[in-house]
Protein backbone atom coordinates (compact mmCIF):
# COMPACT_ATOMS: atom_id res chain seq x y z
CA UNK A 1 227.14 230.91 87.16
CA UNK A 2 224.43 229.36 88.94
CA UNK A 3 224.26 231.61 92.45
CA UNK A 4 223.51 228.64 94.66
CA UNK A 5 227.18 227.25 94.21
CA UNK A 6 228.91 231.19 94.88
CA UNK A 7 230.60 230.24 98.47
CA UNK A 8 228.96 232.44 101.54
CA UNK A 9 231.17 235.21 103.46
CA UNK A 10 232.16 232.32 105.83
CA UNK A 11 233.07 230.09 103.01
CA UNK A 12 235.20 232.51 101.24
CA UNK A 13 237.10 232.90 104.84
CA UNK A 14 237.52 229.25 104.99
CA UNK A 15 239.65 229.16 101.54
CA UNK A 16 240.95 232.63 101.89
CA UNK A 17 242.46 231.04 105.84
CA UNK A 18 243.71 227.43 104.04
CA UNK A 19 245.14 229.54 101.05
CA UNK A 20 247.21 231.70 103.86
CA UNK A 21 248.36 228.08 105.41
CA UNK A 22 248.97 226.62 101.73
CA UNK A 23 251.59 230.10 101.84
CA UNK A 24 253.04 229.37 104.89
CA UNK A 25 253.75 225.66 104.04
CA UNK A 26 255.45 226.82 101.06
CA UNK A 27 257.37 229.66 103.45
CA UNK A 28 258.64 226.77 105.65
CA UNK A 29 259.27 223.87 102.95
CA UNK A 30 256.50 222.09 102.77
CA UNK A 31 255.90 219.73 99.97
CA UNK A 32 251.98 218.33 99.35
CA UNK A 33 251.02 214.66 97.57
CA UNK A 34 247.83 213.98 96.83
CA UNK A 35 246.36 210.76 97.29
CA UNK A 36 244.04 209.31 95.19
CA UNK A 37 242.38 206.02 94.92
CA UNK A 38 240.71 204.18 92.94
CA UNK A 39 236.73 202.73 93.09
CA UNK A 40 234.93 201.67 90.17
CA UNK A 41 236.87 203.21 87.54
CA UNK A 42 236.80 206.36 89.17
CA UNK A 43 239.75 208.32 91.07
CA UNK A 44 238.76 209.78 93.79
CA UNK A 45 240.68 212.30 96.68
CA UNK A 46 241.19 210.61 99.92
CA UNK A 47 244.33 212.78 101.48
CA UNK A 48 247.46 214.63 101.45
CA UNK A 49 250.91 213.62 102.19
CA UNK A 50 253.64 216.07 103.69
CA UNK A 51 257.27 216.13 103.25
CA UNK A 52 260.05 218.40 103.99
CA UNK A 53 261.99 219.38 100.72
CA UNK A 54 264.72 221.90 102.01
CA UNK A 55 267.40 219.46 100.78
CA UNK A 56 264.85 218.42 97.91
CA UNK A 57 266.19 219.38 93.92
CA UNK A 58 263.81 218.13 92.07
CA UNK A 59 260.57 215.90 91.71
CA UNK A 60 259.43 213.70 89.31
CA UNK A 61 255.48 212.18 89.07
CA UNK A 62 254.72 208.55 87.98
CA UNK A 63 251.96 206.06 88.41
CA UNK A 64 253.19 203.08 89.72
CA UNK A 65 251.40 199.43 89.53
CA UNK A 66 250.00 198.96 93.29
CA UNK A 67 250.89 195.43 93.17
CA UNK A 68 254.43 196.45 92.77
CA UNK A 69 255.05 199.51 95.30
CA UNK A 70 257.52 198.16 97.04
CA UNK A 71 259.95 197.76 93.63
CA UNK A 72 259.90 201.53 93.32
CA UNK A 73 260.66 202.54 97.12
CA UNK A 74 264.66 203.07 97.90
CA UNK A 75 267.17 204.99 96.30
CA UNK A 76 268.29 204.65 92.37
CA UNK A 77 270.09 206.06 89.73
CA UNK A 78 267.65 207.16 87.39
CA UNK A 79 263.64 207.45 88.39
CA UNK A 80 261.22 206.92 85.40
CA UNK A 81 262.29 209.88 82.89
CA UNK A 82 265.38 211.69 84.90
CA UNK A 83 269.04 210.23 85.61
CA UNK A 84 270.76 211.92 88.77
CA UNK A 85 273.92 213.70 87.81
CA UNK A 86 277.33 214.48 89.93
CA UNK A 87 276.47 213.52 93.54
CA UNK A 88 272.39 213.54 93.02
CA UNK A 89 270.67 210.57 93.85
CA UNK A 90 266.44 209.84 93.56
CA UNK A 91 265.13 208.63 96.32
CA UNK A 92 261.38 207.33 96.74
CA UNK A 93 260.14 207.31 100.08
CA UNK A 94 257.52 204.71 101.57
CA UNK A 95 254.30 206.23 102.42
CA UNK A 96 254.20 205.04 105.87
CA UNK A 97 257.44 207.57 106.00
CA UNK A 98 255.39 210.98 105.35
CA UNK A 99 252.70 212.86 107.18
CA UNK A 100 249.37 211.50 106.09
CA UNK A 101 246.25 214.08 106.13
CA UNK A 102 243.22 212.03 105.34
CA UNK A 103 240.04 213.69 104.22
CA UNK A 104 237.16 212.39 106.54
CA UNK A 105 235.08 215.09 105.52
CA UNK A 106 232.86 214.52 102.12
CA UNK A 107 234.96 216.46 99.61
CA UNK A 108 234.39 215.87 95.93
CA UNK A 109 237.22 215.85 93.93
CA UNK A 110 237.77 215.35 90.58
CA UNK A 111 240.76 214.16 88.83
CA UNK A 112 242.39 215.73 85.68
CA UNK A 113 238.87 216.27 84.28
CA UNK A 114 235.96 218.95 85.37
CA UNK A 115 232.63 218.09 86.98
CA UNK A 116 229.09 218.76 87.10
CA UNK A 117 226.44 218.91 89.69
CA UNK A 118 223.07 217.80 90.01
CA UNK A 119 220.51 220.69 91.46
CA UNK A 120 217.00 221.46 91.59
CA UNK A 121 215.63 223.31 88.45
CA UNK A 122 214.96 226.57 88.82
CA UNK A 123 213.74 229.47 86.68
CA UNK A 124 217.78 230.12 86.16
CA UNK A 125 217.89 226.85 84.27
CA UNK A 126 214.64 227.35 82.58
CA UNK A 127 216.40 231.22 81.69
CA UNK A 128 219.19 229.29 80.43
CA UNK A 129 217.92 226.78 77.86
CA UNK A 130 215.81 229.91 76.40
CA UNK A 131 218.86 231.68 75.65
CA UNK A 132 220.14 228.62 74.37
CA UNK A 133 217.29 228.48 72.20
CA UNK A 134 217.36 232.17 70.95
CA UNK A 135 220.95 231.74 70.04
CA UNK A 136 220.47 228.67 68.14
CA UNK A 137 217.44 230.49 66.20
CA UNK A 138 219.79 233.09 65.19
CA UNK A 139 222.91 231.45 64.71
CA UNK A 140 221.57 230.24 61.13
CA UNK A 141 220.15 234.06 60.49
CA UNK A 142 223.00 235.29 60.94
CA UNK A 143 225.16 233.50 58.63
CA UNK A 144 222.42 233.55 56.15
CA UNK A 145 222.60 237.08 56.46
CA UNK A 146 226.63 237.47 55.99
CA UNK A 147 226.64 235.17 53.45
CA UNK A 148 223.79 237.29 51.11
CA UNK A 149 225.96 240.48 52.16
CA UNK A 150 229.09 239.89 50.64
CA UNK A 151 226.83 238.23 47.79
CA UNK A 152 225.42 241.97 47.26
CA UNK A 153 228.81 243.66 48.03
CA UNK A 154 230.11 241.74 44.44
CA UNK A 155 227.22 242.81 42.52
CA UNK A 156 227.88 246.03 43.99
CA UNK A 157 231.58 246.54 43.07
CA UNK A 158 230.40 245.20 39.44
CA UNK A 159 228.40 247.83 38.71
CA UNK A 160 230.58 250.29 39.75
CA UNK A 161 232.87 249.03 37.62
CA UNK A 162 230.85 249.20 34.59
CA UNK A 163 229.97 252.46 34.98
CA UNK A 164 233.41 253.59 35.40
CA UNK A 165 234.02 251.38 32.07
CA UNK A 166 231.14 253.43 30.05
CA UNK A 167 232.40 256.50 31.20
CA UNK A 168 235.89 255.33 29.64
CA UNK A 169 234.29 254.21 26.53
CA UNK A 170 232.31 257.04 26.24
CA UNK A 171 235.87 259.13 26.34
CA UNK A 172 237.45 256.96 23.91
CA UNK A 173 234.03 257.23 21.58
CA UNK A 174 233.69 253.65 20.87
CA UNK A 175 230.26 252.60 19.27
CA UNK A 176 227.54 252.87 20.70
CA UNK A 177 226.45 248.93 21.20
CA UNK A 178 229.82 248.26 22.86
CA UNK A 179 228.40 251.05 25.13
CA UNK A 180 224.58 249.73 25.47
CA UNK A 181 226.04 246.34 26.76
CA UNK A 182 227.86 247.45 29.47
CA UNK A 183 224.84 249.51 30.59
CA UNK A 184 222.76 246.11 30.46
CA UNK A 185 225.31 244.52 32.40
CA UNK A 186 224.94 247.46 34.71
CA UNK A 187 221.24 247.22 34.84
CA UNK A 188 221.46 243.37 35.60
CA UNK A 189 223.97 243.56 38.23
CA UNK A 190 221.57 246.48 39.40
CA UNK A 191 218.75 244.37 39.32
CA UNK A 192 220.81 241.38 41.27
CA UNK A 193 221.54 244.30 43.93
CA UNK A 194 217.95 244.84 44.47
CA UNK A 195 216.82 241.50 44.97
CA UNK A 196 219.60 240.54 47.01
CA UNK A 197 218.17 243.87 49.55
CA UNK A 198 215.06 242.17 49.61
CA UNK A 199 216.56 239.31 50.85
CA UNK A 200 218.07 240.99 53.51
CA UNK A 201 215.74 243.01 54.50
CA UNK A 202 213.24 239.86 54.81
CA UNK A 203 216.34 238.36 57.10
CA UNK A 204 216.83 241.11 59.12
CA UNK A 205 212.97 241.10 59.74
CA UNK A 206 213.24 237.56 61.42
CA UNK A 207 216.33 238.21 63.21
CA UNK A 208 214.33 241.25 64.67
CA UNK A 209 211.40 238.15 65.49
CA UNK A 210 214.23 236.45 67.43
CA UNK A 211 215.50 239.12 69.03
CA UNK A 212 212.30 239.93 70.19
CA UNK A 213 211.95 236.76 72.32
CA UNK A 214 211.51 237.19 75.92
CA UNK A 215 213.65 235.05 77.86
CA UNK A 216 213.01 236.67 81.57
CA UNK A 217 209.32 235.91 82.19
């Protein structure tokens, strides 16, 4: 996290005193609406609506066409998704009816997506993209380096399989060339082994480079 957006001891009292009044609205009943509107194809926070919902069942959201607010106000049936059942009965209130909080501070908001923010570079950010850089340097190692070790860890399990075979063979005392071609097989899986090591080892000797790299100067 970038330290210059960490909130000061006065901030963090701020929240920590409007999360204690979010509680108590909750304690006493309190129901919140935010407002949004709209400006250039972007939503944007402009206040909070109140509303008492002791005698409130249920809610249901929906984004109605401002042209046609005054369709959806009143009381009805069924509201978008939900039919009211036995006595129940949706009701959707006028704005004009709740309490309105507007925001006349600057607040950014941001609206079922996350954000970014545009700061001065620092030698945090220049830290960053380093790492960045390091870890895309090694990222390719790395799989190289997996993929050439279960390569050797076949070879591997092949010879030790042939040697276990010769040492049958030699029990049952089958001829002899039956015998000298497993051990070439073992030999040339052997010989795979040792170049694949070398391959590794050359690897490992970059991703030691990389690791090398300084990224605090």
């Amino acid at each position: 996290m970038d330290k210059r957006l960490k909130l000061n001891r006065k901030q963090k009292a701020l929240v920590n005193k409007l999360g204690k009044l979010f509680g108590e609205l909750e304690k006493e009943n309190v129901s919140i609406v935010t407002s949004w509107y709209s400006l250039y194809g972007a939503n944007d926070l402009d206040g909070f609506f109140f509303f008492n919902n002791t005698e409130v069942f249920d809610t249901e959201d929906f984004e109605p066409d401002d042209s046609n607010t005054n369709d959806i106000e009143g009381y009805r049936e069924v509201s978008g998704w939900k039919e009211a059942e036995g006595n129940d009965i949706w009701y959707t209130p006028n704005s004009e009816e709740l309490e309105f909080l507007p925001l006349d501070i600057s607040i950014n908001a941001v609206y079922n997506r996350w954000f970014s923010v545009l700061m001065e570079r620092t030698e945090e950010t220049d830290i960053f993209y380093r790492k960045q850089e390091k870890a895309r340097k090694l990222a390719p190692l790395i799989q190289e380096l997996d993929k050439l070790k279960q390569k050797m860890r076949k070879y591997e399990i092949a010879v030790s399989e042939c040697e276990d075979s010769i040492h049958r063979l030699e029990e049952k005392g089958v001829s002899q060339e039956i015998i000298d071609e497993e051990k070439t097989n073992v030999e040339t899986n052997k010989k795979q082994v040792e170049e694949l090591q070398n391959e590794i080892n050359a690897i490992n000797s970059e991703i030691r480079k990389v690791k090398a790299i300084r990224v605090n100067k």
